[in-house]
PDB file of N, CA and C in Angstrom:
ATOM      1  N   UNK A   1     -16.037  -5.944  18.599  1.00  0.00           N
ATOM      2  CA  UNK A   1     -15.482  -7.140  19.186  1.00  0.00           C
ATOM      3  C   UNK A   1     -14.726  -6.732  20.451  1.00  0.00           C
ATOM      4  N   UNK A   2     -15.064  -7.536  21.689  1.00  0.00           N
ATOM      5  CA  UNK A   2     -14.242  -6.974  22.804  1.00  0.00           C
ATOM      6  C   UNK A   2     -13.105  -8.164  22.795  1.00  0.00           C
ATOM      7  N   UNK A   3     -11.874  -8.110  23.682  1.00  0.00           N
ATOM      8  CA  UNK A   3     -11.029  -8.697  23.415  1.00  0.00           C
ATOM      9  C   UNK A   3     -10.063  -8.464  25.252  1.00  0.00           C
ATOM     10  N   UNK A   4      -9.184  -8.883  25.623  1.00  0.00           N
ATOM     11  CA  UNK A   4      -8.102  -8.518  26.705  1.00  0.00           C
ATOM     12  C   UNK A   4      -6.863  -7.846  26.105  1.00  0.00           C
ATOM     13  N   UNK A   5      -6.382  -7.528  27.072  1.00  0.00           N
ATOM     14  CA  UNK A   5      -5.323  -7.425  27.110  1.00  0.00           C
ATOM     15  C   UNK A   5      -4.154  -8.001  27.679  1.00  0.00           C
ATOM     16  N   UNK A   6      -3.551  -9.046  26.768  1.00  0.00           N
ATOM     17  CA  UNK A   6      -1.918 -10.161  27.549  1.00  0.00           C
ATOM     18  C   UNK A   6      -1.047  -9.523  28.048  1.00  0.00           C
ATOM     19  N   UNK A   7      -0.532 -10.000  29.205  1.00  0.00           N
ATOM     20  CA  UNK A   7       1.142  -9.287  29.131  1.00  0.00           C
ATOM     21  C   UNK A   7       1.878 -10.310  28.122  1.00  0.00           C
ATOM     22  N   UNK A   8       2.737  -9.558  27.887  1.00  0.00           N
ATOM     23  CA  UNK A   8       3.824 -10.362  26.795  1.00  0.00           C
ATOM     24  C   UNK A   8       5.355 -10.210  27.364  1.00  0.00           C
ATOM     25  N   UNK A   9       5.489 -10.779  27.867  1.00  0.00           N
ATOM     26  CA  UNK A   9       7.105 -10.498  28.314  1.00  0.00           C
ATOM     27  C   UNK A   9       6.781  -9.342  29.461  1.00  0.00           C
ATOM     28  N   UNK A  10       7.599  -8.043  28.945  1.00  0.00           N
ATOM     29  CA  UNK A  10       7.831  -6.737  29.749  1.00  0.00           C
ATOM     30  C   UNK A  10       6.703  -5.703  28.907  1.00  0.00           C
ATOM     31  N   UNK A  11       5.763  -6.172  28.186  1.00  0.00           N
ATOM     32  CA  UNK A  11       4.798  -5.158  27.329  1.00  0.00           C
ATOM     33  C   UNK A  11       3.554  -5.996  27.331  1.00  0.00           C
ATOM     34  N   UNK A  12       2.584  -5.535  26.918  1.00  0.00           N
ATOM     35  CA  UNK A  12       1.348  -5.860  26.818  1.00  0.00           C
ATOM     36  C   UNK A  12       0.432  -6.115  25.500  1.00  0.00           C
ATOM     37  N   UNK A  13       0.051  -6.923  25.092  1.00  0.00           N
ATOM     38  CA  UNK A  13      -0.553  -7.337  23.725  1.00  0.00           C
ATOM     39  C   UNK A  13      -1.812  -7.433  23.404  1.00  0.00           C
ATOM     40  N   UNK A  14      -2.455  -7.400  22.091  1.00  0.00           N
ATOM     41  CA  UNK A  14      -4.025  -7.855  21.893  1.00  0.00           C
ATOM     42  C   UNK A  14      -3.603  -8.451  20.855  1.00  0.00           C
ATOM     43  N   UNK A  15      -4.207 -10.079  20.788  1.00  0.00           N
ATOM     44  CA  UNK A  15      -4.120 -10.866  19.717  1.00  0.00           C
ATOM     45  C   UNK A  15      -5.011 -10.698  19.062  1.00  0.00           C
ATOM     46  N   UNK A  16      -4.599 -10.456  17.569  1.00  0.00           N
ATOM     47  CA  UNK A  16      -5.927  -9.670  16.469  1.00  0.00           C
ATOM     48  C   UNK A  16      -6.315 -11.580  15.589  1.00  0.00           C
ATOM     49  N   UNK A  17      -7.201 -12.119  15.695  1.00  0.00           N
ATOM     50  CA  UNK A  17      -8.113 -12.859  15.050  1.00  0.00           C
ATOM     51  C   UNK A  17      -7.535 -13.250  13.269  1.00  0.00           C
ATOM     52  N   UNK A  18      -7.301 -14.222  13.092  1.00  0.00           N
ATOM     53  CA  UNK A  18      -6.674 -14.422  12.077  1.00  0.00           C
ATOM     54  C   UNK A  18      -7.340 -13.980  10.581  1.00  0.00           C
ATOM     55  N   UNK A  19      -9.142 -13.873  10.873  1.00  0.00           N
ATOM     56  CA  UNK A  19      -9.952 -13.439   9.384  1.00  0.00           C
ATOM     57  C   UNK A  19      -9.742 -11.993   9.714  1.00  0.00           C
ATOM     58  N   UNK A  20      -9.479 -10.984  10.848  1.00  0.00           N
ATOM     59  CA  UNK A  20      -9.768  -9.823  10.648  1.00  0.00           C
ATOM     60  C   UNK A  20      -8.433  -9.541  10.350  1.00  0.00           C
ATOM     61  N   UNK A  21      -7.138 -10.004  10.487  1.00  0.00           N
ATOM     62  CA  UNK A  21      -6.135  -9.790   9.550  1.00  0.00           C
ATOM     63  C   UNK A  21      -6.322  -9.885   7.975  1.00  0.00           C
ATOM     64  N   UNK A  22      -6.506 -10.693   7.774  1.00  0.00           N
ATOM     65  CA  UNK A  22      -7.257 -11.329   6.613  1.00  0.00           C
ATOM     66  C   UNK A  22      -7.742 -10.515   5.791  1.00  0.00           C
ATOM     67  N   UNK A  23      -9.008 -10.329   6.541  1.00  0.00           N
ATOM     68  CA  UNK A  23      -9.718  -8.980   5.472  1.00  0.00           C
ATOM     69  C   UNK A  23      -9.168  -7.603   5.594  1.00  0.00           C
ATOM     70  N   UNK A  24      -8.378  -7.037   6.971  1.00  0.00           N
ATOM     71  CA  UNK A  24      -7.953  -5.867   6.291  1.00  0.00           C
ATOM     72  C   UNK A  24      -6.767  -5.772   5.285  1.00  0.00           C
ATOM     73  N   UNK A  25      -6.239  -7.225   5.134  1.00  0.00           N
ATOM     74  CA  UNK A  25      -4.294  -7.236   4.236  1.00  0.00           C
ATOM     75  C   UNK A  25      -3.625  -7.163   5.325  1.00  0.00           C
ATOM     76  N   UNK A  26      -3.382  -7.224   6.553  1.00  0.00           N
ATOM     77  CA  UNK A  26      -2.315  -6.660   7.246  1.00  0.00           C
ATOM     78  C   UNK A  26      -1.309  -8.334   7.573  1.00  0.00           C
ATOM     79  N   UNK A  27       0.013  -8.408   7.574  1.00  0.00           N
ATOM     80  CA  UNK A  27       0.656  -9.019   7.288  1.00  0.00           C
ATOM     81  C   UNK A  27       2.124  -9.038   8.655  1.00  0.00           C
ATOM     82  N   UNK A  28       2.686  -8.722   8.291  1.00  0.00           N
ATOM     83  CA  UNK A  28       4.221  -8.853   8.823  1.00  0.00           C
ATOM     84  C   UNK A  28       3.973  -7.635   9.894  1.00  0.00           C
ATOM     85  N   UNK A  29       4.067  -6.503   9.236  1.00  0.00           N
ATOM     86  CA  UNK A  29       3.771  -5.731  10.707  1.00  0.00           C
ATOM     87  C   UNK A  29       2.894  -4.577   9.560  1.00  0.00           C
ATOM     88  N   UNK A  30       2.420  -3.550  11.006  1.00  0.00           N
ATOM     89  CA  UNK A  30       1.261  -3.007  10.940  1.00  0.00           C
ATOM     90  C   UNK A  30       1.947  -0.997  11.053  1.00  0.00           C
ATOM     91  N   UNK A  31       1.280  -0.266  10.389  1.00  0.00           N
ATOM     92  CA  UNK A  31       1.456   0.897  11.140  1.00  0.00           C
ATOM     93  C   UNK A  31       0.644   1.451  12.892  1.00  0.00           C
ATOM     94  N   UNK A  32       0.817   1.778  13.445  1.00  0.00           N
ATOM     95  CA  UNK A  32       0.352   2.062  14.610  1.00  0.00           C
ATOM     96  C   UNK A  32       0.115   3.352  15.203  1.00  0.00           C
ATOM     97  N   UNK A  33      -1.098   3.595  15.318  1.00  0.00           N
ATOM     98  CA  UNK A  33      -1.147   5.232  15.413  1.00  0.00           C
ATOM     99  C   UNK A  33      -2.030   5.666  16.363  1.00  0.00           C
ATOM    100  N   UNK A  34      -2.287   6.722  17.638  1.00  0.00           N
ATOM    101  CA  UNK A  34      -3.592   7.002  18.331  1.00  0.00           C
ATOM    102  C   UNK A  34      -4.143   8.213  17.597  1.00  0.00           C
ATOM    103  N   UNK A  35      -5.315   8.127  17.678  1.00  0.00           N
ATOM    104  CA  UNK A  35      -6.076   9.299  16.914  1.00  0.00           C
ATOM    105  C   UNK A  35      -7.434   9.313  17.935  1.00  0.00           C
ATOM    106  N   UNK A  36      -7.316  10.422  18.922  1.00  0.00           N
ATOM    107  CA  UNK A  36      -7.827  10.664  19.733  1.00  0.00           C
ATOM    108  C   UNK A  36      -8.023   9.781  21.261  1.00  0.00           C
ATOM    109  N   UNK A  37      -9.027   8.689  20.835  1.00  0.00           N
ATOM    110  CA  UNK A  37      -9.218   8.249  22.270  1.00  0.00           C
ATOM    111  C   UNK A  37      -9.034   6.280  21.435  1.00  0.00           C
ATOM    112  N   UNK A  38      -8.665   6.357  20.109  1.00  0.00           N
ATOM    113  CA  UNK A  38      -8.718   4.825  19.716  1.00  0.00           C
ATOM    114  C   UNK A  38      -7.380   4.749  19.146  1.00  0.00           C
ATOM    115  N   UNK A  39      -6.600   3.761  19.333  1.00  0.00           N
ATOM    116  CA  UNK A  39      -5.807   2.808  18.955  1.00  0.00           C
ATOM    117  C   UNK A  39      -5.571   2.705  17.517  1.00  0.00           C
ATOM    118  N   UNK A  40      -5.691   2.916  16.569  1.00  0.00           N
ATOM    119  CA  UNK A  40      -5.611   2.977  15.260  1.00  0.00           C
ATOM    120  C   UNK A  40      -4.227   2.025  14.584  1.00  0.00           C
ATOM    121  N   UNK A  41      -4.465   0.760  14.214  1.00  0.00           N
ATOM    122  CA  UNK A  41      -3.416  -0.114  13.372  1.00  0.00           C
ATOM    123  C   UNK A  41      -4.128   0.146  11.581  1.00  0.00           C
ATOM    124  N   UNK A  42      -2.998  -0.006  10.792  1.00  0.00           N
ATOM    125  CA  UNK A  42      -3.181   0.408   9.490  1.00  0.00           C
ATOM    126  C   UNK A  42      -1.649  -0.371   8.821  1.00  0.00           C
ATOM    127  N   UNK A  43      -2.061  -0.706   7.285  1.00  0.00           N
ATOM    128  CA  UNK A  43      -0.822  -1.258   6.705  1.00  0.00           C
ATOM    129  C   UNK A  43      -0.138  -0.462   6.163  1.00  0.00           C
ATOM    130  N   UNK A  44       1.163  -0.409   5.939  1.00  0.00           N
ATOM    131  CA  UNK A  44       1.889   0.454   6.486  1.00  0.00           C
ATOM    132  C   UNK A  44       2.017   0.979   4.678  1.00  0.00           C
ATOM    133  N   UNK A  45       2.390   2.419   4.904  1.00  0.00           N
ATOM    134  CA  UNK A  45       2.300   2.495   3.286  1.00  0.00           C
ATOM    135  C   UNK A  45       3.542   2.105   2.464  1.00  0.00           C
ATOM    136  N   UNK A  46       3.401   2.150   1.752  1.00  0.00           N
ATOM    137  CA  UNK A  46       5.025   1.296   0.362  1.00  0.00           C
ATOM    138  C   UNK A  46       6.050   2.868   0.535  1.00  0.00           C
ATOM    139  N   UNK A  47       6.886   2.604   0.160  1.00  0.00           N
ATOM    140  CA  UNK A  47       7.746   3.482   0.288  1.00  0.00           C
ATOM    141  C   UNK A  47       8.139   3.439  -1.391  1.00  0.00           C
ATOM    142  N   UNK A  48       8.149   4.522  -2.175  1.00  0.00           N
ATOM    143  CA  UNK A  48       7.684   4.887  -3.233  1.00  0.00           C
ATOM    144  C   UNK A  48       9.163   4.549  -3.978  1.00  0.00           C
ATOM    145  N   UNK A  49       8.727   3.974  -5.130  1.00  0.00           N
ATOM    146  CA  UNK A  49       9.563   2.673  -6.178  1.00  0.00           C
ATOM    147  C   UNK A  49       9.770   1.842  -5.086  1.00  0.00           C
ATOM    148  N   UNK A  50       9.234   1.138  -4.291  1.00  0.00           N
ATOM    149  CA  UNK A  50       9.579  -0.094  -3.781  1.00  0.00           C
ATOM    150  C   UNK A  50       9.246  -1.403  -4.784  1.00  0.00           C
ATOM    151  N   UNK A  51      10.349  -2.685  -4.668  1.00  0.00           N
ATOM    152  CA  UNK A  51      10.253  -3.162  -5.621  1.00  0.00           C
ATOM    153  C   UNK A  51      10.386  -3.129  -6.790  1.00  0.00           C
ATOM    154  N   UNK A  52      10.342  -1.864  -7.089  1.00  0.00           N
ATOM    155  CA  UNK A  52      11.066  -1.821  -8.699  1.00  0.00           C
ATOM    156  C   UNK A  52      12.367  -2.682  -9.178  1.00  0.00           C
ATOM    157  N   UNK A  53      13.410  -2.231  -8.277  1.00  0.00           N
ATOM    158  CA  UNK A  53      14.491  -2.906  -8.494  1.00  0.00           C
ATOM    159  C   UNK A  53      14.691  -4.555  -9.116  1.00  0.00           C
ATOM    160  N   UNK A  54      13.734  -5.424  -8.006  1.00  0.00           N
ATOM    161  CA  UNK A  54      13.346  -6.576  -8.255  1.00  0.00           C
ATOM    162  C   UNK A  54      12.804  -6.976  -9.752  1.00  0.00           C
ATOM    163  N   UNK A  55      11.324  -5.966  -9.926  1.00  0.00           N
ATOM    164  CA  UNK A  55      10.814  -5.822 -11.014  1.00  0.00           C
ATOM    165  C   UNK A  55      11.508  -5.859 -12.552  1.00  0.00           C
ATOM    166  N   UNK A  56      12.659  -4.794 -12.327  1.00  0.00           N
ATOM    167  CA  UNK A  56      12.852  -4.818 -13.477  1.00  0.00           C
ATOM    168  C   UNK A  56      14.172  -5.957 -13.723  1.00  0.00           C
ATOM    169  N   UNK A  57      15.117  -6.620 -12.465  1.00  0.00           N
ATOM    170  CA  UNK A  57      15.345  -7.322 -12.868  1.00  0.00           C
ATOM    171  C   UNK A  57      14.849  -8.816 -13.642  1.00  0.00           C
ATOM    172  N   UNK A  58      13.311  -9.079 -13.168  1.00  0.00           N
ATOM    173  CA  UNK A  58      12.375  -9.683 -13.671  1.00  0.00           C
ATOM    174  C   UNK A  58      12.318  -9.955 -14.874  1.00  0.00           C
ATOM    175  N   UNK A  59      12.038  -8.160 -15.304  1.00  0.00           N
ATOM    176  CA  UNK A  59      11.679  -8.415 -16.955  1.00  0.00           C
ATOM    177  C   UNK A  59      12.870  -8.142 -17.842  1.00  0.00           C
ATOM    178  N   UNK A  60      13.979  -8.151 -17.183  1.00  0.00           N
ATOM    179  CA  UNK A  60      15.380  -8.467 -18.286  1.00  0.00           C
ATOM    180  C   UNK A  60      15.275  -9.480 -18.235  1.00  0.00           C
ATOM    181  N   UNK A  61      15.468 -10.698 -16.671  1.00  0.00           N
ATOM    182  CA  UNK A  61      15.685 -11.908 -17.166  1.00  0.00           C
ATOM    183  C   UNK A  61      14.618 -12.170 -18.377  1.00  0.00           C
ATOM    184  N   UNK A  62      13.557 -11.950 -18.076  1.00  0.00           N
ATOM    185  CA  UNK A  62      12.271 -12.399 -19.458  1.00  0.00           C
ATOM    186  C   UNK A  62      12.134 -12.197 -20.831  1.00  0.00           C
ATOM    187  N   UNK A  63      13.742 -11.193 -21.165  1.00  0.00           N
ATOM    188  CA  UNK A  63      13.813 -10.461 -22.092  1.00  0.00           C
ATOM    189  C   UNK A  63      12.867  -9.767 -22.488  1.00  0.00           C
ATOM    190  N   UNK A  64      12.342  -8.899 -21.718  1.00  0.00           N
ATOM    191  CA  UNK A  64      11.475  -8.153 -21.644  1.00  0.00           C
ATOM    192  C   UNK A  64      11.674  -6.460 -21.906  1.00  0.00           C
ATOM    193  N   UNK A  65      12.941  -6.235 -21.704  1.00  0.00           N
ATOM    194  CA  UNK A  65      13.389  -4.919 -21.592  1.00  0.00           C
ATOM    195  C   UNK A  65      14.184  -4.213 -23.133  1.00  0.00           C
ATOM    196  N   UNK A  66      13.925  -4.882 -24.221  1.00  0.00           N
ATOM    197  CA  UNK A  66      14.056  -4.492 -25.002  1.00  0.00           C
ATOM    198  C   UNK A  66      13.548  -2.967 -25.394  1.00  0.00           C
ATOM    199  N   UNK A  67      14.058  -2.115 -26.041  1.00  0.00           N
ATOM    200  CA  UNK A  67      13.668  -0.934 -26.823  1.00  0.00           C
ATOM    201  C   UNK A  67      11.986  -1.006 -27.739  1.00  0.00           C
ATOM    202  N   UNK A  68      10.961  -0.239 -26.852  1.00  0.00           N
ATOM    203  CA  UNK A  68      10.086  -0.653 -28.121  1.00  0.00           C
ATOM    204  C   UNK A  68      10.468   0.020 -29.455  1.00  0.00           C
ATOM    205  N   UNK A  69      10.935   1.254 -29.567  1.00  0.00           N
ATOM    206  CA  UNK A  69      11.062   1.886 -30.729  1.00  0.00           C
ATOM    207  C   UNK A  69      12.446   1.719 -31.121  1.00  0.00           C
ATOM    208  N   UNK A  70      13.155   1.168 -30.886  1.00  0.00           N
ATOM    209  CA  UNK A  70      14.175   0.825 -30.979  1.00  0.00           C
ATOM    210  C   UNK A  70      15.530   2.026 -31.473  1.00  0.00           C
ATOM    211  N   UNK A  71      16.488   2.051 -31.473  1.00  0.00           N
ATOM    212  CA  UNK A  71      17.948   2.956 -31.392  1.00  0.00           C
ATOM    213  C   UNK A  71      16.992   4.312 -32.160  1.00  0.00           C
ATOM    214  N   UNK A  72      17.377   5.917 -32.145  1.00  0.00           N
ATOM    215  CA  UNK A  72      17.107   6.482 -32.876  1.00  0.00           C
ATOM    216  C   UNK A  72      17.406   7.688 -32.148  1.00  0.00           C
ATOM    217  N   UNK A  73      18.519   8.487 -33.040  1.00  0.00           N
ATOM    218  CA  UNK A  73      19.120   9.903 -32.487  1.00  0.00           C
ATOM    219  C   UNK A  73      18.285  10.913 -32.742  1.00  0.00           C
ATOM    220  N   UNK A  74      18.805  11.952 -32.076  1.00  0.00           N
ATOM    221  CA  UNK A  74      18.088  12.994 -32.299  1.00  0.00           C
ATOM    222  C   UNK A  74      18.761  13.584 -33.370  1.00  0.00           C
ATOM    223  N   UNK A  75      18.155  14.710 -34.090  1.00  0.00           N
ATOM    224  CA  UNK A  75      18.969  15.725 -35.361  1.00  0.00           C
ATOM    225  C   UNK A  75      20.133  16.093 -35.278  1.00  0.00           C
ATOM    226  N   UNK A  76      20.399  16.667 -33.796  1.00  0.00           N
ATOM    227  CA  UNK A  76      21.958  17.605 -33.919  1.00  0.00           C
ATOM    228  C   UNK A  76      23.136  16.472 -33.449  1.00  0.00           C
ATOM    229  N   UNK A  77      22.971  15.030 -33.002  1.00  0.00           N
ATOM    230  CA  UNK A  77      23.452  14.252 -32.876  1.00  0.00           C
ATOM    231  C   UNK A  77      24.609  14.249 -33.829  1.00  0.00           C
ATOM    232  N   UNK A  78      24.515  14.295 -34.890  1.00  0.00           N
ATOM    233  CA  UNK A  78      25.542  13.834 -35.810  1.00  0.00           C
ATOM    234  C   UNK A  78      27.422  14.361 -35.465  1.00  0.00           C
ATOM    235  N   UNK A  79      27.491  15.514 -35.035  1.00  0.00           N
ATOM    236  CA  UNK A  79      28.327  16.226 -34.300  1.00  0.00           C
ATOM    237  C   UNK A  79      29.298  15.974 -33.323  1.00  0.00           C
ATOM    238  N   UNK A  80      28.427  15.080 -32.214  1.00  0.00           N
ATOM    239  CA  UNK A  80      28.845  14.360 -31.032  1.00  0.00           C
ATOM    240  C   UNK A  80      29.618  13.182 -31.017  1.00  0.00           C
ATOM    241  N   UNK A  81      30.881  12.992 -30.202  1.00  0.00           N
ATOM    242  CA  UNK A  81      31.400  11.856 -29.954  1.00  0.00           C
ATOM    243  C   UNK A  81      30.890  11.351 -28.436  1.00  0.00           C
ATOM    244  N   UNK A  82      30.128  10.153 -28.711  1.00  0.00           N
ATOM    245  CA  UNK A  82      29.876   9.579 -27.290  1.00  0.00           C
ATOM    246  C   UNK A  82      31.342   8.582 -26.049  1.00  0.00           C
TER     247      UNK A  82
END
């Protein structure tokens, strides 16, 4: 697909087509990279436990976070004051 190039203000832009967003996922913003002589945009990767936080407040509200095996010490436990 050929396309221009806008000025945008004080920088310069290519408006990417709303299905080819579409089909690659790309959203809010993009990673941006040159790799040799092409332009390379890519979605950007998760930054690792992202969302968890959210998540698991999720599944408390849902009462979800219960114990599956529920309370159970180990042997030398008996000894210990917590």
């Amino acid at each position: 697909m050929k396309t221009t190039i806008r000025k945008m203000g004080n920088s310069h832009g290519v408006l990417i087509p709303k299905p080819i967003l579409a089909q690659l996922g790309l959203e809010d913003e993009v990673d941006m990279q040159i790799e040799g002589n092409a332009l390379v945009l890519r979605r950007p990767q998760k930054r690792a436990r992202e969302g968890w936080a959210e998540a698991s407040r999720s599944i408390a509200a849902a009462g979800g976070d219960r114990l599956v095996m529920g309370e159970f010490p180990n042997a030398d436990d008996e000894g210990f004051t917590w």
